[in-house]
Protein backbone atom coordinates (compact mmCIF):
# COMPACT_ATOMS: atom_id res chain seq x y z
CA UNK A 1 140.95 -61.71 22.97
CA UNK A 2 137.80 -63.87 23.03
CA UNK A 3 137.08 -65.91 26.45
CA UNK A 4 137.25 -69.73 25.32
CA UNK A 5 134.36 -71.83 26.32
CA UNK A 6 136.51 -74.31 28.54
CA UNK A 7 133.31 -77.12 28.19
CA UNK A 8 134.37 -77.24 23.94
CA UNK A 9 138.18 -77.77 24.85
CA UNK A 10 139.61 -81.41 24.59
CA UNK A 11 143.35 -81.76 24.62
CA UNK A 12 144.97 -83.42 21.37
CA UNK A 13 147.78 -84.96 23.54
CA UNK A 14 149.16 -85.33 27.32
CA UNK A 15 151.53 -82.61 27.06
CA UNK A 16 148.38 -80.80 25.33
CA UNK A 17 146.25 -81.69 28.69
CA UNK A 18 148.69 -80.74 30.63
CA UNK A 19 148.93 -77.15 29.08
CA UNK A 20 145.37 -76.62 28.82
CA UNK A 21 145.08 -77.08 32.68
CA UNK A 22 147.38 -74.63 33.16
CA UNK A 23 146.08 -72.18 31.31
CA UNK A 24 142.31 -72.72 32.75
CA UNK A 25 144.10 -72.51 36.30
CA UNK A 26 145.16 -69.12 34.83
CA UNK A 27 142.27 -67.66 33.11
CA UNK A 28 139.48 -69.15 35.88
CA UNK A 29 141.17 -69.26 38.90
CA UNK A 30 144.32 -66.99 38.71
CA UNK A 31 146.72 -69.38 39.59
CA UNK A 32 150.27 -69.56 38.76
CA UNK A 33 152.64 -72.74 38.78
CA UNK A 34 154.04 -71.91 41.62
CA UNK A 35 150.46 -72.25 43.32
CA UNK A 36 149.60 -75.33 41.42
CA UNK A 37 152.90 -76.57 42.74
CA UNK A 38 151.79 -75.83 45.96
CA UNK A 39 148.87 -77.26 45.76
CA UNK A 40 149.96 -80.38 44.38
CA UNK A 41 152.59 -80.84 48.19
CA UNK A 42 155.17 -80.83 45.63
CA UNK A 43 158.49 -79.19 47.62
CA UNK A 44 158.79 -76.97 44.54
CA UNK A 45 157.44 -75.47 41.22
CA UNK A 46 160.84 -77.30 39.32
CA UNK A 47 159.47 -80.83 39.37
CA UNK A 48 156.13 -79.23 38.33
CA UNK A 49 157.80 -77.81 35.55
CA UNK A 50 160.27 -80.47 34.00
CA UNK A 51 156.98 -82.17 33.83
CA UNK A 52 154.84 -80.05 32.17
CA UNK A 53 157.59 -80.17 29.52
CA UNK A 54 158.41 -83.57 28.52
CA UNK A 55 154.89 -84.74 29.65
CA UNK A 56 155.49 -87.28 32.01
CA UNK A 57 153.90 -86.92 35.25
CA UNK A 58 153.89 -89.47 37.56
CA UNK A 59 150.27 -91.44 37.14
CA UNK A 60 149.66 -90.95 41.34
CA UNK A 61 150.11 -87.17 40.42
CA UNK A 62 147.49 -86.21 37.73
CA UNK A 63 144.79 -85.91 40.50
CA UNK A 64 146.22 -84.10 42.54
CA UNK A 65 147.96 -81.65 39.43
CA UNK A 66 144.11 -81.55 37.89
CA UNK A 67 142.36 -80.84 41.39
CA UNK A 68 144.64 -78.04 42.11
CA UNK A 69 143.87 -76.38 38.18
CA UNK A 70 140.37 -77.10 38.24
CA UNK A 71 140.25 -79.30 35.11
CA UNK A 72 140.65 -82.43 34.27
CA UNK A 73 141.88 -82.13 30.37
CA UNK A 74 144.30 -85.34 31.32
CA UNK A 75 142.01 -87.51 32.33
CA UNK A 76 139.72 -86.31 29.34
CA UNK A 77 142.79 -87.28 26.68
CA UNK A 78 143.26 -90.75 28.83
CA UNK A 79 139.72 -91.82 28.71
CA UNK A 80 139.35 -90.55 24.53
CA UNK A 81 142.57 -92.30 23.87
CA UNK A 82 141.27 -95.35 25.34
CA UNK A 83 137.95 -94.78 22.57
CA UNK A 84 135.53 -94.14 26.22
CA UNK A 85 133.41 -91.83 26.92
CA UNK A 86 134.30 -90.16 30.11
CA UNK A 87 130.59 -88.77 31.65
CA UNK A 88 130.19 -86.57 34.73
CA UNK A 89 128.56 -88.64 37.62
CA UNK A 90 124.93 -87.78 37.49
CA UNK A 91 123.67 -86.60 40.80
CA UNK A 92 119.74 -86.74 40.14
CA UNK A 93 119.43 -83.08 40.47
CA UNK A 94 116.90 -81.40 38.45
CA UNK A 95 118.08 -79.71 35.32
CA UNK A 96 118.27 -76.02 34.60
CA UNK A 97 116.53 -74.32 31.83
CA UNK A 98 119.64 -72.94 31.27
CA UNK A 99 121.47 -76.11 31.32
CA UNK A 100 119.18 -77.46 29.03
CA UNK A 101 119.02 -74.74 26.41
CA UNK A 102 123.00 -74.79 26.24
CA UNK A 103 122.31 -78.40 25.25
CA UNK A 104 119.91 -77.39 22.80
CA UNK A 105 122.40 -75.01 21.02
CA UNK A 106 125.61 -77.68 21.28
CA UNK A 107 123.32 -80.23 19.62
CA UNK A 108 122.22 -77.99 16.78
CA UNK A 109 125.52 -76.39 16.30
CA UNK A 110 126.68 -80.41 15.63
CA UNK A 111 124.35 -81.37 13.59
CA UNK A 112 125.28 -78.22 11.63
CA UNK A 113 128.89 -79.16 11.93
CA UNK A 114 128.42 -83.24 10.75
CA UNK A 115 126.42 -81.54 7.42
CA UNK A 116 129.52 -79.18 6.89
CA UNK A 117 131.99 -82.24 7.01
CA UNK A 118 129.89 -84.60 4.94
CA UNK A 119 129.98 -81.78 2.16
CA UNK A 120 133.59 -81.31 2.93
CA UNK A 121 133.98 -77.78 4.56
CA UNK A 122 134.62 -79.10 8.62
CA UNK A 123 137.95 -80.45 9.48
CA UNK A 124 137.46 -84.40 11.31
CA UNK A 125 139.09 -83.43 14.61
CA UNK A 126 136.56 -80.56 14.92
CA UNK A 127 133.69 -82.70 14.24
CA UNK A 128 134.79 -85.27 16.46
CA UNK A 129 135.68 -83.11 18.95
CA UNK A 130 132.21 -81.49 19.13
CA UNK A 131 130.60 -85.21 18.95
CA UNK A 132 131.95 -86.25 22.12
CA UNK A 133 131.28 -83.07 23.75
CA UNK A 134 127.69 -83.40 22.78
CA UNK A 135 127.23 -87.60 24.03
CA UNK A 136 128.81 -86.51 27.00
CA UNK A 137 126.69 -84.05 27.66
CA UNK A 138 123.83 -86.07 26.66
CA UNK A 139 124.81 -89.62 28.80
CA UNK A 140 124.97 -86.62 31.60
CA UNK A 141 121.46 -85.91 30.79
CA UNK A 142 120.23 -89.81 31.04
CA UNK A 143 122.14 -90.57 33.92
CA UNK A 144 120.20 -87.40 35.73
CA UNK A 145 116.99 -88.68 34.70
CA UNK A 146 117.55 -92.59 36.07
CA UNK A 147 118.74 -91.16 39.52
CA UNK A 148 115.93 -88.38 39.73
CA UNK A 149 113.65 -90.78 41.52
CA UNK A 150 116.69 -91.13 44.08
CA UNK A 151 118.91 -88.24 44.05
CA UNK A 152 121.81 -88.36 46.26
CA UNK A 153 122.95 -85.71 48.89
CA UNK A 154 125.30 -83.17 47.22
């Protein structure tokens, strides 16, 4: 089974986010729901769990839930919902070639993908998927270069 590039993923839905948490606290971090549970100061894994399946969590309990999986897919769907942008706060650090040459590929590989759905061959959610991704990343980007002159401690 192929790794999945967890910077691509958006969730389609809370109960979506929620999942997709889960399973990155899994594949990254080895963590089970018990753990997250744990985590999270909940007494047990069973509130964790009747949550995860009809999807509401408590508002005061997505931080903590998201901190203890090491993704924030909920948030993500929240802010998307809403039609924002949600952009990592830009510390001022200088950029790495790497960084920057992942950038390179994302914004090729949508360009590529906007000419495959104007000719009808790329499904929308894809496309808009990958678009968001890519002026996130990019905001990111501007944000590190207006707080370069300034950077603040890390």
């Amino acid at each position: 089974m192929a790794r999945r590039n967890w910077k691509t993923v958006r969730a389609t839905s809370i109960t979506n986010g929620l999942e997709l948490c889960i399973h990155h606290a899994r594949e990254k971090h080895n963590k089970s729901v018990q753990q997250i549970a744990e985590l999270m100061g909940l007494p047990n894994h069973f509130a964790l769990y009747k949550w995860l399946e009809s999807g509401r969590m408590p508002a005061v309990m997505i931080r903590p839930f998201e901190h203890a999986c090491g993704a924030e897919f909920v948030t993500q769907y929240l802010a998307i919902s809403a039609n924002k942008l949600l952009v990592a706060m830009p510390t001022g650090r200088r950029s790495e070639h790497k960084e920057l040459n992942e950038l390179s590929v994302a914004a090729h590989s949508v360009i590529g993908m906007l000419i495959s759905f104007y000719d009808g061959e790329q499904s929308t959610n894809e496309t808009l998927d990958a678009l968001t991704s890519l002026m996130e990343d990019l905001a990111h980007q501007r944000g590190n270069i207006e707080k370069h002159q300034q950077p603040e401690l890390l």
